[in-house]
PDB file of N, CA and C in Angstrom:
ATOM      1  N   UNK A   1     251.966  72.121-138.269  1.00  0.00           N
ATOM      2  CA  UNK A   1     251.150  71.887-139.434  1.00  0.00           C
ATOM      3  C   UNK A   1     251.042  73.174-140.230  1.00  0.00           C
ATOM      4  N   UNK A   2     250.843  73.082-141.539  1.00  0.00           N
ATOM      5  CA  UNK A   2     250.815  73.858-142.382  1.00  0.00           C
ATOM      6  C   UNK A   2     249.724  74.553-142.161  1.00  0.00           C
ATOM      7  N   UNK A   3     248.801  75.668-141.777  1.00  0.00           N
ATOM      8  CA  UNK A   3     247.672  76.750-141.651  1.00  0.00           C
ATOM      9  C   UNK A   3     246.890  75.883-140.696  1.00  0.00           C
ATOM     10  N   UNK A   4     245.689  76.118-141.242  1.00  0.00           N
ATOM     11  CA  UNK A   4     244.720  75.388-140.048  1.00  0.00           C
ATOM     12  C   UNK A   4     244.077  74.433-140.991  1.00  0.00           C
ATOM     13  N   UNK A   5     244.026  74.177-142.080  1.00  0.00           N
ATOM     14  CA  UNK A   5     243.320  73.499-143.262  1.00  0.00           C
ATOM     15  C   UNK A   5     243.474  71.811-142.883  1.00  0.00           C
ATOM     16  N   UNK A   6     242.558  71.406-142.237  1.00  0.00           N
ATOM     17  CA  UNK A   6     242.514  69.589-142.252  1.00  0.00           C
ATOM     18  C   UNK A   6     241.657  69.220-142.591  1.00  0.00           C
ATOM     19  N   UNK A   7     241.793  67.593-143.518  1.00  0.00           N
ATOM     20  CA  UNK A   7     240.947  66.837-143.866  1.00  0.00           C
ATOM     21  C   UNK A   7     239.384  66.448-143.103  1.00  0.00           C
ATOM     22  N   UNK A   8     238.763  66.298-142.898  1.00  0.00           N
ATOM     23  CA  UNK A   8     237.518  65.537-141.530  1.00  0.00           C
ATOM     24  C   UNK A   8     238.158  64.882-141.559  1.00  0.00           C
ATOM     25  N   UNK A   9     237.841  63.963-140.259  1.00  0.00           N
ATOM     26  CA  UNK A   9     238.197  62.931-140.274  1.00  0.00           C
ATOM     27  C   UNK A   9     237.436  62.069-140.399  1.00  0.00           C
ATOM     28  N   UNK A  10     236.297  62.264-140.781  1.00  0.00           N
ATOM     29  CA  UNK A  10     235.256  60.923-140.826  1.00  0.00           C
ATOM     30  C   UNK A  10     235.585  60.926-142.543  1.00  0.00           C
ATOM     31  N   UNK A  11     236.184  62.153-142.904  1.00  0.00           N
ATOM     32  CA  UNK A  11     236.561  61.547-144.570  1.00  0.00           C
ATOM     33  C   UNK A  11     237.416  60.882-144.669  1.00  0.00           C
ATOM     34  N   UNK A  12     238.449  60.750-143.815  1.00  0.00           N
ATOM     35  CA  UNK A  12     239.950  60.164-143.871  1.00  0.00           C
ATOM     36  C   UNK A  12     239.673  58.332-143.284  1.00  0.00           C
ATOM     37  N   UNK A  13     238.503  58.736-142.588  1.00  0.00           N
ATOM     38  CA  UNK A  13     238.243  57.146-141.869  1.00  0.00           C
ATOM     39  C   UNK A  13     237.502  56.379-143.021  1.00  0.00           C
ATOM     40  N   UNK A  14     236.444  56.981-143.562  1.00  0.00           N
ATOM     41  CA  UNK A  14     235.963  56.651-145.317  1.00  0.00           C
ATOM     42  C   UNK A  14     237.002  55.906-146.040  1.00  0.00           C
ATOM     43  N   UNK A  15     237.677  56.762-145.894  1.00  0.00           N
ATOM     44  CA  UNK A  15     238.547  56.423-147.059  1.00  0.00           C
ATOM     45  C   UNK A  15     239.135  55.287-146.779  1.00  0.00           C
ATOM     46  N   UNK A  16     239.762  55.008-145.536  1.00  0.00           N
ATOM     47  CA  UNK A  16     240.717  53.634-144.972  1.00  0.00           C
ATOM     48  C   UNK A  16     239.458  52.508-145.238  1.00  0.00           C
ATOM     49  N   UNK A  17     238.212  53.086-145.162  1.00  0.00           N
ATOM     50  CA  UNK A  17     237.055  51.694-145.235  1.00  0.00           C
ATOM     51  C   UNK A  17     237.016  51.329-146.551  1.00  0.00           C
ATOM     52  N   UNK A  18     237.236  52.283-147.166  1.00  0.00           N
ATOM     53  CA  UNK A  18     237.280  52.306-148.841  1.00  0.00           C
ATOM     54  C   UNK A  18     237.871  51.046-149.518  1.00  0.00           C
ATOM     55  N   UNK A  19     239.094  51.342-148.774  1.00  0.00           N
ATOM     56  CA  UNK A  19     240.239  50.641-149.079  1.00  0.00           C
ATOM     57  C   UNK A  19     240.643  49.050-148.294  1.00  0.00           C
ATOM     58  N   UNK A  20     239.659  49.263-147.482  1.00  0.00           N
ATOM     59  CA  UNK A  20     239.598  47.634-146.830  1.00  0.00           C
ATOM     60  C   UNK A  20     239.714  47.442-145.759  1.00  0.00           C
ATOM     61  N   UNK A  21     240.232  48.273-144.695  1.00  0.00           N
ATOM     62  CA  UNK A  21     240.226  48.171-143.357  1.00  0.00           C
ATOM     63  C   UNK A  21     238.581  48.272-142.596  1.00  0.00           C
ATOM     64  N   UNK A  22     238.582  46.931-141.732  1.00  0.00           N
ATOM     65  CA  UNK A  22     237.689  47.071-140.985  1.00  0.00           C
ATOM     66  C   UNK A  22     237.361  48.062-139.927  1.00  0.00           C
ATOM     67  N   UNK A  23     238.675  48.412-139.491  1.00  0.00           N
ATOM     68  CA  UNK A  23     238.142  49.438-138.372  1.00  0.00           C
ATOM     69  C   UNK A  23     239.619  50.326-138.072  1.00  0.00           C
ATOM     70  N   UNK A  24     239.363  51.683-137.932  1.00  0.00           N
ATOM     71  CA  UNK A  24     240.487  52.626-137.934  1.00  0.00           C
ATOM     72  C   UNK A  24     240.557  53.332-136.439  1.00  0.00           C
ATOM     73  N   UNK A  25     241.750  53.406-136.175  1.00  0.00           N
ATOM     74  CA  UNK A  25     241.828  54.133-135.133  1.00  0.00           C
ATOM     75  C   UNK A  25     241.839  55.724-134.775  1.00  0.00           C
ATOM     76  N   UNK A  26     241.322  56.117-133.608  1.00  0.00           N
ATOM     77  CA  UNK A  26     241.093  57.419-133.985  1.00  0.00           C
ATOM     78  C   UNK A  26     242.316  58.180-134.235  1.00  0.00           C
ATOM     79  N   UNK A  27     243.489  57.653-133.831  1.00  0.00           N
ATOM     80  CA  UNK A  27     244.537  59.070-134.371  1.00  0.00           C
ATOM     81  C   UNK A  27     245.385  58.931-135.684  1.00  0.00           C
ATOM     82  N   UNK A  28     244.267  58.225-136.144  1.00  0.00           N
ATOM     83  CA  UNK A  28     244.509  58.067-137.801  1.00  0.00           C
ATOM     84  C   UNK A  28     244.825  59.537-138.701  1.00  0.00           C
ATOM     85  N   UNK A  29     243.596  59.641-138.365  1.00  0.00           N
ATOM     86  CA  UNK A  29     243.365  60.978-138.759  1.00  0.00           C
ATOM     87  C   UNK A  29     244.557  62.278-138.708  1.00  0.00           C
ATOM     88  N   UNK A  30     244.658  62.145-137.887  1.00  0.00           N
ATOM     89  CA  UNK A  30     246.015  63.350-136.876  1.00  0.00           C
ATOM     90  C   UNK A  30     247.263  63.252-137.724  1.00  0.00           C
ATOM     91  N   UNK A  31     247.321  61.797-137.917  1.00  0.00           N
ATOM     92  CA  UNK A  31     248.563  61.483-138.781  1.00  0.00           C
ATOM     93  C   UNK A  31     248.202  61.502-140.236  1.00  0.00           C
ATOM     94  N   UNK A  32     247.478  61.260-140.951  1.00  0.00           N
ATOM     95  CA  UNK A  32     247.098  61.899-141.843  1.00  0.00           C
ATOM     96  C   UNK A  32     247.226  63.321-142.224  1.00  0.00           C
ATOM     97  N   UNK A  33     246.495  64.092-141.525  1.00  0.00           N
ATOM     98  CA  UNK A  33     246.783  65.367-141.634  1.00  0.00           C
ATOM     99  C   UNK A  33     248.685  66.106-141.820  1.00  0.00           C
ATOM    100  N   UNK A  34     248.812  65.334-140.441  1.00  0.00           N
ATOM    101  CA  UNK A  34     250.378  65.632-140.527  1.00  0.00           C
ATOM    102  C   UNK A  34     251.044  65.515-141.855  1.00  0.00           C
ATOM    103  N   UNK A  35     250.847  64.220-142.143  1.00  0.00           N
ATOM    104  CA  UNK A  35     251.770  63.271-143.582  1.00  0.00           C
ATOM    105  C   UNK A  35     251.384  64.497-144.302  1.00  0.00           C
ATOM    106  N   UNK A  36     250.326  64.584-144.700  1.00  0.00           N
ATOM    107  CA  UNK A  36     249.549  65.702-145.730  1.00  0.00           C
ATOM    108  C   UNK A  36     250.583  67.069-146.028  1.00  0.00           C
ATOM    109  N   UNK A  37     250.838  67.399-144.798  1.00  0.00           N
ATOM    110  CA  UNK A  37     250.759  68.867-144.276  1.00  0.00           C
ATOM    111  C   UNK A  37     252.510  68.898-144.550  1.00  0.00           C
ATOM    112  N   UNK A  38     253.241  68.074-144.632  1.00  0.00           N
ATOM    113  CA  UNK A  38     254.314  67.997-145.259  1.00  0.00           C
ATOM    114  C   UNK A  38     254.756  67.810-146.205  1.00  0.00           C
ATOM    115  N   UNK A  39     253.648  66.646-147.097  1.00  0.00           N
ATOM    116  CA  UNK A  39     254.059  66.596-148.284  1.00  0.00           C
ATOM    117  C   UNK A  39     253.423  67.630-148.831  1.00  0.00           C
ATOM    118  N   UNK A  40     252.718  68.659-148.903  1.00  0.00           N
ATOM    119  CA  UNK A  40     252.232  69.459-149.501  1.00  0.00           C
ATOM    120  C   UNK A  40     253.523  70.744-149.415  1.00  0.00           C
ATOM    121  N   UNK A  41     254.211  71.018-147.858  1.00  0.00           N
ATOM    122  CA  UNK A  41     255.599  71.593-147.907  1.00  0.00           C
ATOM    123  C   UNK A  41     256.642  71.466-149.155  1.00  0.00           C
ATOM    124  N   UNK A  42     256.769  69.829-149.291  1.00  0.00           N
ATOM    125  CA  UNK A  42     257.565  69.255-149.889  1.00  0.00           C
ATOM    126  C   UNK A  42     257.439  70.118-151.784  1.00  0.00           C
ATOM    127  N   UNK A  43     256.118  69.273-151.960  1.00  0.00           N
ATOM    128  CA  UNK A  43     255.588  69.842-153.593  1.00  0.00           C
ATOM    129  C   UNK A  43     256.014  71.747-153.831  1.00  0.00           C
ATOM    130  N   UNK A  44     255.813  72.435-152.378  1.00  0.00           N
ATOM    131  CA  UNK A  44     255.862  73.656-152.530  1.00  0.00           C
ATOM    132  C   UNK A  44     257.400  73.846-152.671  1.00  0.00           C
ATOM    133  N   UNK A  45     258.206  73.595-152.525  1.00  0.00           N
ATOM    134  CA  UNK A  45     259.362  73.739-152.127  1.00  0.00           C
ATOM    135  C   UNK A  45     260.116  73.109-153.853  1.00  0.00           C
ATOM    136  N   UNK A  46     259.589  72.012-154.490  1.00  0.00           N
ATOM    137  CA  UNK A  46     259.875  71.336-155.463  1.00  0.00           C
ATOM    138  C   UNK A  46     259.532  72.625-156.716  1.00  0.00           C
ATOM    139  N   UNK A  47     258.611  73.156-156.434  1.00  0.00           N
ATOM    140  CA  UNK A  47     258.104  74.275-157.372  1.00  0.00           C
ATOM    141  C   UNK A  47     258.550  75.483-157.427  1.00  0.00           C
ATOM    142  N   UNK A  48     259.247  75.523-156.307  1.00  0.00           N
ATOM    143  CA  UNK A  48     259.669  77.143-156.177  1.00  0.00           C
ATOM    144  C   UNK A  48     261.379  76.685-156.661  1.00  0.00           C
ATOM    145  N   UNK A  49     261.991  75.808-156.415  1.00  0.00           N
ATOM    146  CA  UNK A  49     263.126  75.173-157.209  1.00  0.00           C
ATOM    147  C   UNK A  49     263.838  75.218-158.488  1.00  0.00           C
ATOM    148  N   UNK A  50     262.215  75.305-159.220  1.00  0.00           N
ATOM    149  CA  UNK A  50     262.146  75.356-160.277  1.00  0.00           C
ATOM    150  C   UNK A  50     261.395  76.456-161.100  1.00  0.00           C
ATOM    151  N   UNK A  51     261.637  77.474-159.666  1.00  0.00           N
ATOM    152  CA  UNK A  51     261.415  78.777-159.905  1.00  0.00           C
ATOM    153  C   UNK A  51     259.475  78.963-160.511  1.00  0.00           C
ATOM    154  N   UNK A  52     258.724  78.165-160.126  1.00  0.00           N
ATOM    155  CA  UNK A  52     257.418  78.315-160.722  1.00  0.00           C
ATOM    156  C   UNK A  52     256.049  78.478-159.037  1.00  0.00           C
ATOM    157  N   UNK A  53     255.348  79.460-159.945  1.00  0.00           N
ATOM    158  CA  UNK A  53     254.538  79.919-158.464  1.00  0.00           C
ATOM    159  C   UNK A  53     253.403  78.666-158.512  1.00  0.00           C
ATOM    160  N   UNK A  54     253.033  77.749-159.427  1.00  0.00           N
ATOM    161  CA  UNK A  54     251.928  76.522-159.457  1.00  0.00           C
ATOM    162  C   UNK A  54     252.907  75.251-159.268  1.00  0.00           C
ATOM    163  N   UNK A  55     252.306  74.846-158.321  1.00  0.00           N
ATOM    164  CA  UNK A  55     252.840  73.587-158.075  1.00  0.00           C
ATOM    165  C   UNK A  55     251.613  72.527-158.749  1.00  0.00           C
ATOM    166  N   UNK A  56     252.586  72.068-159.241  1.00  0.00           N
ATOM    167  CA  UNK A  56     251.716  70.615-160.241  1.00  0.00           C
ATOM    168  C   UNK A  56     252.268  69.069-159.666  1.00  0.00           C
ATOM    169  N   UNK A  57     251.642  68.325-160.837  1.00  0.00           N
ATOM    170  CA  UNK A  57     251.593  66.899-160.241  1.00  0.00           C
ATOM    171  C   UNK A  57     252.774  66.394-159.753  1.00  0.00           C
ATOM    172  N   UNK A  58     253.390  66.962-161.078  1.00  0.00           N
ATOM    173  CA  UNK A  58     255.130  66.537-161.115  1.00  0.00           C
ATOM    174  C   UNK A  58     256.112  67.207-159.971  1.00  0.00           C
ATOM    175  N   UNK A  59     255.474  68.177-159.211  1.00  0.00           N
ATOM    176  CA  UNK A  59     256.216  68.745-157.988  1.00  0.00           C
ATOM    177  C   UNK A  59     255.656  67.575-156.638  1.00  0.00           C
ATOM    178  N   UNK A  60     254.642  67.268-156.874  1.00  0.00           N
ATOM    179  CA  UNK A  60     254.288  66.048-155.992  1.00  0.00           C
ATOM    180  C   UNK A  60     254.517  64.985-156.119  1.00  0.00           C
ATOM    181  N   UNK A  61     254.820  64.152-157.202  1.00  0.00           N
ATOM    182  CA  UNK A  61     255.552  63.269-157.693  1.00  0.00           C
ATOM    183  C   UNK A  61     256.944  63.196-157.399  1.00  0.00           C
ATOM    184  N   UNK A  62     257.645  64.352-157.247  1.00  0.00           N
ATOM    185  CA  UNK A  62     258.780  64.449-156.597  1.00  0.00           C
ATOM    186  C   UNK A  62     258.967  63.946-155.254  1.00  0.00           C
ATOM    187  N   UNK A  63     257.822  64.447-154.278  1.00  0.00           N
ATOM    188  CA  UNK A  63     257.688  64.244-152.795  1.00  0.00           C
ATOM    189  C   UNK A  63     257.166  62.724-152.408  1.00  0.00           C
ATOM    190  N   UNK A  64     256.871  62.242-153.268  1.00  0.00           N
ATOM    191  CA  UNK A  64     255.779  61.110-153.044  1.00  0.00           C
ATOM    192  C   UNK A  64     255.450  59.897-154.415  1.00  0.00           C
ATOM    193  N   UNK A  65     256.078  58.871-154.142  1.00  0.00           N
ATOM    194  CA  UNK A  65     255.849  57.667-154.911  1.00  0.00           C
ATOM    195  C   UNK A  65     254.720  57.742-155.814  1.00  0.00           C
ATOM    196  N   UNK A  66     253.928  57.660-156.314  1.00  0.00           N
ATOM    197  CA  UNK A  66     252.666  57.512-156.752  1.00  0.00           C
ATOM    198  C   UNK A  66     252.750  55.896-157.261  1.00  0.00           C
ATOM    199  N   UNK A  67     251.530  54.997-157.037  1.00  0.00           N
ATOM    200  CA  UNK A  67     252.089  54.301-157.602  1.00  0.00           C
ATOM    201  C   UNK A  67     250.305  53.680-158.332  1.00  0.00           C
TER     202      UNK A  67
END
């Protein structure tokens, strides 16, 4: 994983309730973080490509569907 920087996980479990799931499992979270912790690699890597030290939307948009 990228530094030590993770989401809570009671925010990440929020959020799945948010969105409609009745009930989340605990290594939700873990994988979350992970997914995170790569696509954030990804955006960094998209930015430096293009030779720029701020990675913006459009470097994450690269890594990741938005939809």
């Amino acid at each position: 994983m990228v530094g030590k920087t993770k989401l809570p996980k009671a925010s990440i479990i929020r959020l799945f309730k948010e969105a409609g799931a009745e009930r989340v499992s605990g290594d939700v979270a873990d994988a979350v973080n992970k997914i995170l912790a790569e696509i954030a690699k990804g955006a960094v890597k998209a930015a430096k490509a293009e030779k720029k030290k701020t990675v913006s939307a459009a470097n994450l948009k690269m890594v990741v569907v938005v939809t």
